[in-house]
C-alpha atoms as a PDB file:
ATOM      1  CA  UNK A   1       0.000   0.000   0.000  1.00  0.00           C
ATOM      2  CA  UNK A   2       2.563   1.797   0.864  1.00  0.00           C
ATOM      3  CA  UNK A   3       4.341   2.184  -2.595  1.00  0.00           C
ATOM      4  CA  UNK A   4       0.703   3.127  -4.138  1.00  0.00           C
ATOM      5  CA  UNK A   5       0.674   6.646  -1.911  1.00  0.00           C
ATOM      6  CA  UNK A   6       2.697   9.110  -3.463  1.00  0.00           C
ATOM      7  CA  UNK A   7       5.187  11.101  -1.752  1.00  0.00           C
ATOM      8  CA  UNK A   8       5.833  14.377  -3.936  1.00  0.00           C
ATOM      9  CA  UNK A   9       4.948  15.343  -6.890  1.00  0.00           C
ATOM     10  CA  UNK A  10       6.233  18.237  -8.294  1.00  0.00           C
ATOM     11  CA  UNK A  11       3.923  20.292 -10.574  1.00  0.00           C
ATOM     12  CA  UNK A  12       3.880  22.711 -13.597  1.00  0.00           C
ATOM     13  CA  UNK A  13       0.912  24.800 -13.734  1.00  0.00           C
ATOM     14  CA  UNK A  14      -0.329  25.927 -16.796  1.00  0.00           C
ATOM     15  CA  UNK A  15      -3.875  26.879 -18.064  1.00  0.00           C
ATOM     16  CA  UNK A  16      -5.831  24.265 -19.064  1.00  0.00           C
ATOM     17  CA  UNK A  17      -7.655  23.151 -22.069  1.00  0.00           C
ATOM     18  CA  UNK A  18     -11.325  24.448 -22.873  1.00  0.00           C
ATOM     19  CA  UNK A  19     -13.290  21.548 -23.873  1.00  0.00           C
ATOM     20  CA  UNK A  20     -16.907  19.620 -23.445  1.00  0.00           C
ATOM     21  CA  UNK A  21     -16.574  17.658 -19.935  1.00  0.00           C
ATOM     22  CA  UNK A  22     -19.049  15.384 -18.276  1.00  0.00           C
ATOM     23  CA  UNK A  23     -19.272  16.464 -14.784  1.00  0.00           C
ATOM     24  CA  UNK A  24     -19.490  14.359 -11.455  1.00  0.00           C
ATOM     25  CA  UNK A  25     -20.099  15.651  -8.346  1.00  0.00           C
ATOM     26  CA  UNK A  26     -17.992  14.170  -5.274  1.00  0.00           C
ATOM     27  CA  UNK A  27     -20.203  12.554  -1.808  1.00  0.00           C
ATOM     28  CA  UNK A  28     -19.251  12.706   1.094  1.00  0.00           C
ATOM     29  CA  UNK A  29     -17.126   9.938   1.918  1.00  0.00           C
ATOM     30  CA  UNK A  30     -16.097   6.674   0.994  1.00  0.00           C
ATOM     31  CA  UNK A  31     -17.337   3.194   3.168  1.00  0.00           C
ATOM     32  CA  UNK A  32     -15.967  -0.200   2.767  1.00  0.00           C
ATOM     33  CA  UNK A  33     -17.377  -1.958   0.239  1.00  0.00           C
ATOM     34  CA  UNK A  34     -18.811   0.700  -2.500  1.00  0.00           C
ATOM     35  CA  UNK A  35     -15.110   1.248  -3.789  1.00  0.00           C
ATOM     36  CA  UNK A  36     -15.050   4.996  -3.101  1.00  0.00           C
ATOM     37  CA  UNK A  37     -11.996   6.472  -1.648  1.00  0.00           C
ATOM     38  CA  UNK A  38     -12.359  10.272  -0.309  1.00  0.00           C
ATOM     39  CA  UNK A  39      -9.870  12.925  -1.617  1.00  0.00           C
ATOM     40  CA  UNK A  40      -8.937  16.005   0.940  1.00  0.00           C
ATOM     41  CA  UNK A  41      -7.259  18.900  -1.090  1.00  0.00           C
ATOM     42  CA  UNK A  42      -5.515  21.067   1.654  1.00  0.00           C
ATOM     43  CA  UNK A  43      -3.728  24.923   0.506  1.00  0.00           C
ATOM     44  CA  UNK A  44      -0.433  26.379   1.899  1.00  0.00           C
ATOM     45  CA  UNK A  45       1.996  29.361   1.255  1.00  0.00           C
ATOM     46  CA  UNK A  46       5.270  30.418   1.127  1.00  0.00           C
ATOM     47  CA  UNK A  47       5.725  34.081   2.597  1.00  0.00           C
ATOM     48  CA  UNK A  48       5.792  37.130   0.448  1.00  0.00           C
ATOM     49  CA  UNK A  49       6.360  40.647   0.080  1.00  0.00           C
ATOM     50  CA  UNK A  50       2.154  41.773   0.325  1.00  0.00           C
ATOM     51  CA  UNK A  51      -0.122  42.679   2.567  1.00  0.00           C
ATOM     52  CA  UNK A  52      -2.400  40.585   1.576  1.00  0.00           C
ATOM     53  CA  UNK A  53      -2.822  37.946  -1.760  1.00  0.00           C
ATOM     54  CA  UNK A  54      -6.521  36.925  -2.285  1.00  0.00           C
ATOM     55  CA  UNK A  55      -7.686  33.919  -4.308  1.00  0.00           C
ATOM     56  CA  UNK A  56     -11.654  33.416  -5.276  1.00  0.00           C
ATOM     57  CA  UNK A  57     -11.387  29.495  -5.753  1.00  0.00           C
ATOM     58  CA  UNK A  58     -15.118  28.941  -7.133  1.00  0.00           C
ATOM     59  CA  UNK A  59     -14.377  24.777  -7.741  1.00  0.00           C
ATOM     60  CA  UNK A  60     -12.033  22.023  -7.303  1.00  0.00           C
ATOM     61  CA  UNK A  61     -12.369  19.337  -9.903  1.00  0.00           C
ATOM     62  CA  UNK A  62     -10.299  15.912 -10.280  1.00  0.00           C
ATOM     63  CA  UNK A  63      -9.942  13.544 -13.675  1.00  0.00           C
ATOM     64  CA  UNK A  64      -9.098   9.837 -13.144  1.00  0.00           C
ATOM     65  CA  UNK A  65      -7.212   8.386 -15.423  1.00  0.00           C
ATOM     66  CA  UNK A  66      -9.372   5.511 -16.914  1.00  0.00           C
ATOM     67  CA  UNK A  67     -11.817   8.102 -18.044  1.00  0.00           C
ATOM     68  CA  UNK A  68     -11.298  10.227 -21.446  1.00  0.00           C
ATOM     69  CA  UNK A  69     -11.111  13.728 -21.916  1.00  0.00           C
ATOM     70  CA  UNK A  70     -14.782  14.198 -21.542  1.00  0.00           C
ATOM     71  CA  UNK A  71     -15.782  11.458 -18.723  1.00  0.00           C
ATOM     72  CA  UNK A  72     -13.923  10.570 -15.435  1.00  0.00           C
ATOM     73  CA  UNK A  73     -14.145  14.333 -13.962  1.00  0.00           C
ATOM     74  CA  UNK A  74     -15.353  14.781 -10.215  1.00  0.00           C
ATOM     75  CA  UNK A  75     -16.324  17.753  -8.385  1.00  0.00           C
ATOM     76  CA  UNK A  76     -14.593  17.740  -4.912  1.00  0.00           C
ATOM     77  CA  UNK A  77     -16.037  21.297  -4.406  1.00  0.00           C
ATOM     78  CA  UNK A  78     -18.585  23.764  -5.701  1.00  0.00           C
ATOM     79  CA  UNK A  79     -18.222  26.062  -2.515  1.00  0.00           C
ATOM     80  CA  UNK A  80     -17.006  29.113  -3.543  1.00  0.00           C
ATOM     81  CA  UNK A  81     -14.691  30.963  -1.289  1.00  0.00           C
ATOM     82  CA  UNK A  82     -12.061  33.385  -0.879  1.00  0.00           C
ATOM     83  CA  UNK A  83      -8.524  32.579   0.530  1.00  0.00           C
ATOM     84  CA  UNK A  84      -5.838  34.767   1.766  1.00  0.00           C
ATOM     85  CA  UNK A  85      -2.641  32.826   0.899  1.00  0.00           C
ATOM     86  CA  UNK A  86      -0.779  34.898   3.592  1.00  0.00           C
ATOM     87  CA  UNK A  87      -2.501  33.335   6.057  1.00  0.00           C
ATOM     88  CA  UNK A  88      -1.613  29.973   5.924  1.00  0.00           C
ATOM     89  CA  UNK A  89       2.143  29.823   5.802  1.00  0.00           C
ATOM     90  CA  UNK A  90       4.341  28.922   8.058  1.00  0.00           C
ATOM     91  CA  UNK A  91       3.203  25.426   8.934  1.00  0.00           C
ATOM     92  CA  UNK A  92      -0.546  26.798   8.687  1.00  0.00           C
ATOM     93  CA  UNK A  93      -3.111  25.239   6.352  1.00  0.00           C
ATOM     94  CA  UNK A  94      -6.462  25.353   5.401  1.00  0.00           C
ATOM     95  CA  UNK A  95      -9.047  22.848   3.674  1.00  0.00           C
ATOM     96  CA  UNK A  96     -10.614  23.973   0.475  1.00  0.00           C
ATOM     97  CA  UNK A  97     -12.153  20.497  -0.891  1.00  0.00           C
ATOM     98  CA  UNK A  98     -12.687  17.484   0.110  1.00  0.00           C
ATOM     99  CA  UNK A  99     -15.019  14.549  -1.681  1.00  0.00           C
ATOM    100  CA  UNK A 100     -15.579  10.918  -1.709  1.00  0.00           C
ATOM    101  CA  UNK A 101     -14.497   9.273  -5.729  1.00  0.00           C
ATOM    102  CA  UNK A 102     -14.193   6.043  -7.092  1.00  0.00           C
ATOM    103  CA  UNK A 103     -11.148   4.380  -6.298  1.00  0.00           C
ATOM    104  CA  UNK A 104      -8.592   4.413  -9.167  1.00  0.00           C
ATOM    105  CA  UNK A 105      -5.360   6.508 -10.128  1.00  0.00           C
ATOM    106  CA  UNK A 106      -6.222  10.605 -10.439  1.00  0.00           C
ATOM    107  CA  UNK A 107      -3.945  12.506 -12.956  1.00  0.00           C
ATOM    108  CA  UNK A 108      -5.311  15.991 -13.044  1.00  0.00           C
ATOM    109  CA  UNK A 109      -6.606  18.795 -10.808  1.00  0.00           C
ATOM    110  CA  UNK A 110      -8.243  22.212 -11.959  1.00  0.00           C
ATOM    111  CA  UNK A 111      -8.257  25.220  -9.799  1.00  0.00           C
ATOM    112  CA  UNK A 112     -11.653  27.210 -10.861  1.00  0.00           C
ATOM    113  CA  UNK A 113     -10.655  30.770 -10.088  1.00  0.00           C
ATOM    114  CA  UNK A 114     -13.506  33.099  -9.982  1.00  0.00           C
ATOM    115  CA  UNK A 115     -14.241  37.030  -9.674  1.00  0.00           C
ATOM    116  CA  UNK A 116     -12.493  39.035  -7.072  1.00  0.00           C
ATOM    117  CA  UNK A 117      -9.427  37.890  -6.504  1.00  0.00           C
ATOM    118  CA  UNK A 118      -6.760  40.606  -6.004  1.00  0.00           C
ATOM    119  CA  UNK A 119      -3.466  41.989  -3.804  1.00  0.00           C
ATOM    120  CA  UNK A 120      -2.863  44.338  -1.204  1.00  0.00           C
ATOM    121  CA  UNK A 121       0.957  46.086  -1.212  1.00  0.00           C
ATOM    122  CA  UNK A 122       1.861  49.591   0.570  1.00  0.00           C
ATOM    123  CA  UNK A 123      -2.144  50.258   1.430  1.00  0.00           C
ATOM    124  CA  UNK A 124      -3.359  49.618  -1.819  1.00  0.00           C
ATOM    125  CA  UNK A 125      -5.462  46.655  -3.244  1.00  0.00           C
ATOM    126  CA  UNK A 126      -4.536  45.490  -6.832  1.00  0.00           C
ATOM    127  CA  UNK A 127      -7.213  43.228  -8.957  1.00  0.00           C
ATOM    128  CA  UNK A 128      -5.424  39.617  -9.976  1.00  0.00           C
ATOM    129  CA  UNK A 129      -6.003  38.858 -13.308  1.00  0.00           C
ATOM    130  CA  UNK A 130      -6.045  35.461 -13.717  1.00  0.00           C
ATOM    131  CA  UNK A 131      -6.111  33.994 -17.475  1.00  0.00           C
ATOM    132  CA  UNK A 132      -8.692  31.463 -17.846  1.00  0.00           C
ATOM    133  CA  UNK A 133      -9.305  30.539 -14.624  1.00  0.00           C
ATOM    134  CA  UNK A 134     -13.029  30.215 -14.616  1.00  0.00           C
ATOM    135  CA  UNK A 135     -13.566  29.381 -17.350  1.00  0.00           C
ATOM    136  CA  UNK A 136     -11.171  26.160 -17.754  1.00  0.00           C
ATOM    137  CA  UNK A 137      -9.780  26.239 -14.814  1.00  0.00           C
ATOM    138  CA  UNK A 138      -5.844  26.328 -13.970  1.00  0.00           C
ATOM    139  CA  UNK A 139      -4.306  23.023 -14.588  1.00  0.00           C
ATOM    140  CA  UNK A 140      -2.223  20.962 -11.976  1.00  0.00           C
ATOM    141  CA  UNK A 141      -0.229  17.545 -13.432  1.00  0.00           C
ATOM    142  CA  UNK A 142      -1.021  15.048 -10.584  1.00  0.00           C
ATOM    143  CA  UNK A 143      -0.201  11.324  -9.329  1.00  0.00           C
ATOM    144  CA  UNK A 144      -2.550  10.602  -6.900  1.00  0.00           C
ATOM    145  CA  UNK A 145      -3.731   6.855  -6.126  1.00  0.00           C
ATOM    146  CA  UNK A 146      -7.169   6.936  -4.512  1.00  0.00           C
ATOM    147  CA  UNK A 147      -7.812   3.537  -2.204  1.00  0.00           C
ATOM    148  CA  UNK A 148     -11.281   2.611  -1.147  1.00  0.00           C
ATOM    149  CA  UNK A 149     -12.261   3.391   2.394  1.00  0.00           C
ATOM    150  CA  UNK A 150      -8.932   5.463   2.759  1.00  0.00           C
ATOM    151  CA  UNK A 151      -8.478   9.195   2.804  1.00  0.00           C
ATOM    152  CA  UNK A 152      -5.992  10.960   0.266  1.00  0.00           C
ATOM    153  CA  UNK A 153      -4.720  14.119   1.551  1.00  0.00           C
ATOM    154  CA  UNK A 154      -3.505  16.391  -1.522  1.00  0.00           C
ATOM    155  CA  UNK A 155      -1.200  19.696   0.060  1.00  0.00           C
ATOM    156  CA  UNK A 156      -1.039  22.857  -2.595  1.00  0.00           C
ATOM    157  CA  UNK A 157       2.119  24.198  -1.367  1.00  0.00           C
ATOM    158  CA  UNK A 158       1.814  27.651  -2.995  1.00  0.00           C
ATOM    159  CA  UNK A 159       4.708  30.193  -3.609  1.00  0.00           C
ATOM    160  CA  UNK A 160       2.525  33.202  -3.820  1.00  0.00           C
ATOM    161  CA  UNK A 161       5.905  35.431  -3.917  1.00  0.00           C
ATOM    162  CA  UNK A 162       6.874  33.578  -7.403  1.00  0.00           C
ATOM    163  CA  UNK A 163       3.449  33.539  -8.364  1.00  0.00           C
ATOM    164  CA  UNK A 164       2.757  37.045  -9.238  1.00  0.00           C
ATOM    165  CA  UNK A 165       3.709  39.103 -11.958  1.00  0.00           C
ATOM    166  CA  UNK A 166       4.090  42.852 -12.386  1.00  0.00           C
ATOM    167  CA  UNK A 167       3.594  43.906 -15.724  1.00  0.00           C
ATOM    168  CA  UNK A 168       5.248  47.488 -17.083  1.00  0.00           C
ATOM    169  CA  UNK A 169       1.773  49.250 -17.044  1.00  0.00           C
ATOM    170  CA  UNK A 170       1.195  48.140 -13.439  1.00  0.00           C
ATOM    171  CA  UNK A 171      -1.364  45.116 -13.918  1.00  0.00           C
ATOM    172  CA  UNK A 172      -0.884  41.889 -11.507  1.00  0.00           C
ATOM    173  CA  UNK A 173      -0.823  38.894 -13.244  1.00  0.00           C
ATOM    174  CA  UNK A 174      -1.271  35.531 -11.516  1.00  0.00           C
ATOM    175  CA  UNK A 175       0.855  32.807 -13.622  1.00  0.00           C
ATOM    176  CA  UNK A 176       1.193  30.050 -10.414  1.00  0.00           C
ATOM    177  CA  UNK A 177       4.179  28.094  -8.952  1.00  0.00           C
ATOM    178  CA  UNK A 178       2.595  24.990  -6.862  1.00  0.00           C
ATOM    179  CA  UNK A 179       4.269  21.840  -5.717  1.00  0.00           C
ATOM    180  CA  UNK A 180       1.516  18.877  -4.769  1.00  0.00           C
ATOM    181  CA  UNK A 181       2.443  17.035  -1.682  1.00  0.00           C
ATOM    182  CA  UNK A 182       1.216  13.968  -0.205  1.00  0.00           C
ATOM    183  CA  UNK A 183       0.783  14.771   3.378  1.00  0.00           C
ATOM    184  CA  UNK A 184       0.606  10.928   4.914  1.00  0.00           C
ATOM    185  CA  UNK A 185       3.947  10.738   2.986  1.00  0.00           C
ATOM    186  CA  UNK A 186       5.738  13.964   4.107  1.00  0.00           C
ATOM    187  CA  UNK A 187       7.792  14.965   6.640  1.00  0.00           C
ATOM    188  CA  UNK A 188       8.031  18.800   8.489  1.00  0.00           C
ATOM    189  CA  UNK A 189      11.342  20.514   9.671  1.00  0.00           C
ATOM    190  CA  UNK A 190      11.502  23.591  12.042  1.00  0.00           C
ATOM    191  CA  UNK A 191      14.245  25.488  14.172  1.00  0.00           C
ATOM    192  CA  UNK A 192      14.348  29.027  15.660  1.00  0.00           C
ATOM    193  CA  UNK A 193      17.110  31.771  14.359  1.00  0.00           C
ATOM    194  CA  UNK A 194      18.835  34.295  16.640  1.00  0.00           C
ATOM    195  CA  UNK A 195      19.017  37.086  16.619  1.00  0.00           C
ATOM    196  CA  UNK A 196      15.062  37.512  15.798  1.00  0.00           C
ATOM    197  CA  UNK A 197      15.891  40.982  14.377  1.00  0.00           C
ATOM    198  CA  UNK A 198      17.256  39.587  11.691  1.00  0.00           C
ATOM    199  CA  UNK A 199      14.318  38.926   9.953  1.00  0.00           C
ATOM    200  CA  UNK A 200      15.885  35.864   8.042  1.00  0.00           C
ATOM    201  CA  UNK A 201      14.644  33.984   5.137  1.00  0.00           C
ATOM    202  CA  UNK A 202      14.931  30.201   5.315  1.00  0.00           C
ATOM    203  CA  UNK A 203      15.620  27.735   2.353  1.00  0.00           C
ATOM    204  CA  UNK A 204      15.041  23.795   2.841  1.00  0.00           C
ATOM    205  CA  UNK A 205      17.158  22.624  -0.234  1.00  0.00           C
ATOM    206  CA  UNK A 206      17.674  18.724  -1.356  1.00  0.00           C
ATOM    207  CA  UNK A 207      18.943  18.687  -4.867  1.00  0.00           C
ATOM    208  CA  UNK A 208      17.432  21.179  -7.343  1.00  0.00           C
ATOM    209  CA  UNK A 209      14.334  21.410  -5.499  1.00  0.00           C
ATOM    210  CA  UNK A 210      13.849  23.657  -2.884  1.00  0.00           C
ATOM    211  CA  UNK A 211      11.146  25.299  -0.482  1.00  0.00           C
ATOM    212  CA  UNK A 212      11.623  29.067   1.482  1.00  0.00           C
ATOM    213  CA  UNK A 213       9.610  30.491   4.522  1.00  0.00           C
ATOM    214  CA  UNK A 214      10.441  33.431   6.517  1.00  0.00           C
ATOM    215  CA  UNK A 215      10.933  33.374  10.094  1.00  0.00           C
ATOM    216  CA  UNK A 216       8.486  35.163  12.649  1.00  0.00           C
ATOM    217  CA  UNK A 217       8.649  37.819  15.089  1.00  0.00           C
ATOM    218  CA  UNK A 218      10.247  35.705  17.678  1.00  0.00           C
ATOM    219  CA  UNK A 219      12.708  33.684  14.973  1.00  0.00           C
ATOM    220  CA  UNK A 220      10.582  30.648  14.502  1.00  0.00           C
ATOM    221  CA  UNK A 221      10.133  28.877  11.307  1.00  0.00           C
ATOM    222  CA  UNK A 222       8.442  25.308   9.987  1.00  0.00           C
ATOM    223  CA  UNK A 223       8.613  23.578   6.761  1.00  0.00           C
ATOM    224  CA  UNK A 224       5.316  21.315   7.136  1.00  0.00           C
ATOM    225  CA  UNK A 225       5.133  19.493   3.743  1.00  0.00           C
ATOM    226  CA  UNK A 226       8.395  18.374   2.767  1.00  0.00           C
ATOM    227  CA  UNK A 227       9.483  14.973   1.078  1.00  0.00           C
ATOM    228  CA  UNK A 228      11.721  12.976   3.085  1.00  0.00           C
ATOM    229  CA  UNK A 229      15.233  13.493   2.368  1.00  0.00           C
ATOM    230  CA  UNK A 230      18.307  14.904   3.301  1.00  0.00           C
ATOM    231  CA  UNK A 231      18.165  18.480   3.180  1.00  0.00           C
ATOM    232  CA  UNK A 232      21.000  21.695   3.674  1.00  0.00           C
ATOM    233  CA  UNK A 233      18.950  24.437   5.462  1.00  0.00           C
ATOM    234  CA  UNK A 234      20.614  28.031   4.141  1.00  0.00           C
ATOM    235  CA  UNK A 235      19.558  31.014   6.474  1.00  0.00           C
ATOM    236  CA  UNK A 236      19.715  34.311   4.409  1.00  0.00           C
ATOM    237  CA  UNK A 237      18.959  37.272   7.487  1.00  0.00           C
ATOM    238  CA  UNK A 238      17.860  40.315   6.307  1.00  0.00           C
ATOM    239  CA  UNK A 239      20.090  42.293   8.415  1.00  0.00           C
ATOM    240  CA  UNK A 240      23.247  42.336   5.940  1.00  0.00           C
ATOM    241  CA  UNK A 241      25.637  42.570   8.779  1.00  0.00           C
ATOM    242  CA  UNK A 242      24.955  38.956   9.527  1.00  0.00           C
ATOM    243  CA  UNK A 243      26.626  36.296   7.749  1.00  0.00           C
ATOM    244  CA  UNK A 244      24.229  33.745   5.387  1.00  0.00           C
ATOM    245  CA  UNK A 245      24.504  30.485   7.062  1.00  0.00           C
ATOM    246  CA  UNK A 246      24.363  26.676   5.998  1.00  0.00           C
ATOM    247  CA  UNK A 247      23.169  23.339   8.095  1.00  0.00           C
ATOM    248  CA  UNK A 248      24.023  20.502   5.978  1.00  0.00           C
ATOM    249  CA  UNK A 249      22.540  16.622   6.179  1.00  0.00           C
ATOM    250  CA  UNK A 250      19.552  17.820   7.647  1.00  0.00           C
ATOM    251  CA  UNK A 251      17.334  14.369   7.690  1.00  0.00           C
ATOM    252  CA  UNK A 252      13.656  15.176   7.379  1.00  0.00           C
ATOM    253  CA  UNK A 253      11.749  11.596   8.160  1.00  0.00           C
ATOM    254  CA  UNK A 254       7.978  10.448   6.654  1.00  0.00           C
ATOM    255  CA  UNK A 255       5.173  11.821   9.404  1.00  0.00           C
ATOM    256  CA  UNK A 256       7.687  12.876  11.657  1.00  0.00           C
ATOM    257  CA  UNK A 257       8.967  17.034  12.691  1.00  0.00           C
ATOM    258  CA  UNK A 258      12.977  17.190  12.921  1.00  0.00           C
ATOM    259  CA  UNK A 259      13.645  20.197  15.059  1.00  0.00           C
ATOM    260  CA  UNK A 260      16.904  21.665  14.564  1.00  0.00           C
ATOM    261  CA  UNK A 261      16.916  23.634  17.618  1.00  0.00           C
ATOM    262  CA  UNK A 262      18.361  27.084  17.891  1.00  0.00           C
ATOM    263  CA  UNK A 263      20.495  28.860  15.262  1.00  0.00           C
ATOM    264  CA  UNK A 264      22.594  31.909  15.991  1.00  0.00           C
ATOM    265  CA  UNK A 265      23.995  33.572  13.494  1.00  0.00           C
ATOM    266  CA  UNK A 266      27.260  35.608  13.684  1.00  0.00           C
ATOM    267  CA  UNK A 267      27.837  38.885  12.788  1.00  0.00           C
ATOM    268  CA  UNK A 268      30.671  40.074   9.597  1.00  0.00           C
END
């Protein structure tokens, strides 16, 4: 079972194909027996540099792969809502679907983005122009095996400060960077950097991939989603009088938190 949950999967998001689609909508849960598996979609951030970044997610729809490009889509949620991605980083989450769907492999994910989603920087609010998001949805390249009787917890792990461009006339453009995560097969990493002043960014790096938070107030930081591996943490402080520093062999383990304890970083 073990080798049929995945552990990361990391996606390119690009705007998805219009297209006639037969449309199922999701219960709510699976039981033994009726071979439905239920599917919880969960949404976190990386910090960034706004006040606040709001996404109008009207849907969440899946597409198992034994259907064709017009059957073998479900509905996980036709809630609409409003997120603010700056809320939930940090080792903070939030649900935004969840559905019972026939057992089976799942290959594809589309983010319905709807009216009203915009930025806040310096005061100001900004509209977020999102191309084709309601009306085919934003894409996301999945591998997700669906069991029956047996939740599948899905992670967006969002990097809203990558995600957002600034055109030349001053229009914000949403064109999103998202890695999928399976959260029974992850891992989470967190330590505390002195001194707090120093306002320092954090990097979890294992090979080319990486993920960044930025510390709080009092120095603390958390990685909750990460695959396990053996990572080099790289602190970056604000303050430019500190020196960058580097943990190496940093062993994040499946469904466990490695603490790293305190950091103190030294001054030029």
């Amino acid at each position: 079972m073990k080798r049929m949950l995945v552990a990361l999967l990391a996606v390119t998001v690009v705007v998805a194909l219009g297209g006639c689609q037969k449309e199922e909508i999701a219960g709510p849960g699976g039981t033994p027996g009726n071979g439905l598996g239920t599917l919880m979609v969960r949404l976190t951030d990386a910090p960034a540099a706004y006040e606040a970044v709001n996404i109008a997610i009207d849907s969440v729809r899946v597409h198992v792969e034994s259907g064709d490009t017009v059957s073998g889509w479900y509905t996980i949620s036709r809630s609409p809502a409003t997120y603010n991605l700056l809320e939930y980083t940090n080792g903070k989450d939030t649900v935004i679907a969840e559905g019972a769907v026939p057992a089976g492999l799942y290959t594809q994910m589309r983010l319905y983005i709807g009216a009203g989603s915009n930025i806040s920087q310096s005061g100001s609010t900004h509209p977020l122009e999102v191309p084709s998001g309601s009306q085919s949805g934003l894409k996301l390249n999945i591998q997700a095996t669906i069991l029956p009787a047996v939740k599948y917890v899905l992670t967006l792990d969002f990097d809203a400060s990558r995600s957002i461009v600034v055109t030349g006339n001053g229009r914000y453009k949403l064109k999103p960077v998202i890695k999928t995560v399976a959260t029974a097969a992850s891992g989470s990493l967190s330590g505390k950097v002195e001194p707090d002043t120093t306002h320092p960014t954090v990097w979890a790096v294992v090979g080319t991939d990486s993920s960044s938070t930025i510390a709080d107030t009092t120095g603390y930081f958390k990685f909750k989603y990460l695959v396990p591996a053996t990572y080099s943490l790289k602190i970056a402080p604000a303050d430019t009088t500190y020196r960058d520093t580097t943990l190496t062999n940093v062993v994040v383990t499946a469904a466990q938190n490695t603490d790293v304890g305190t950091i103190v970083l030294r001054k030029k």
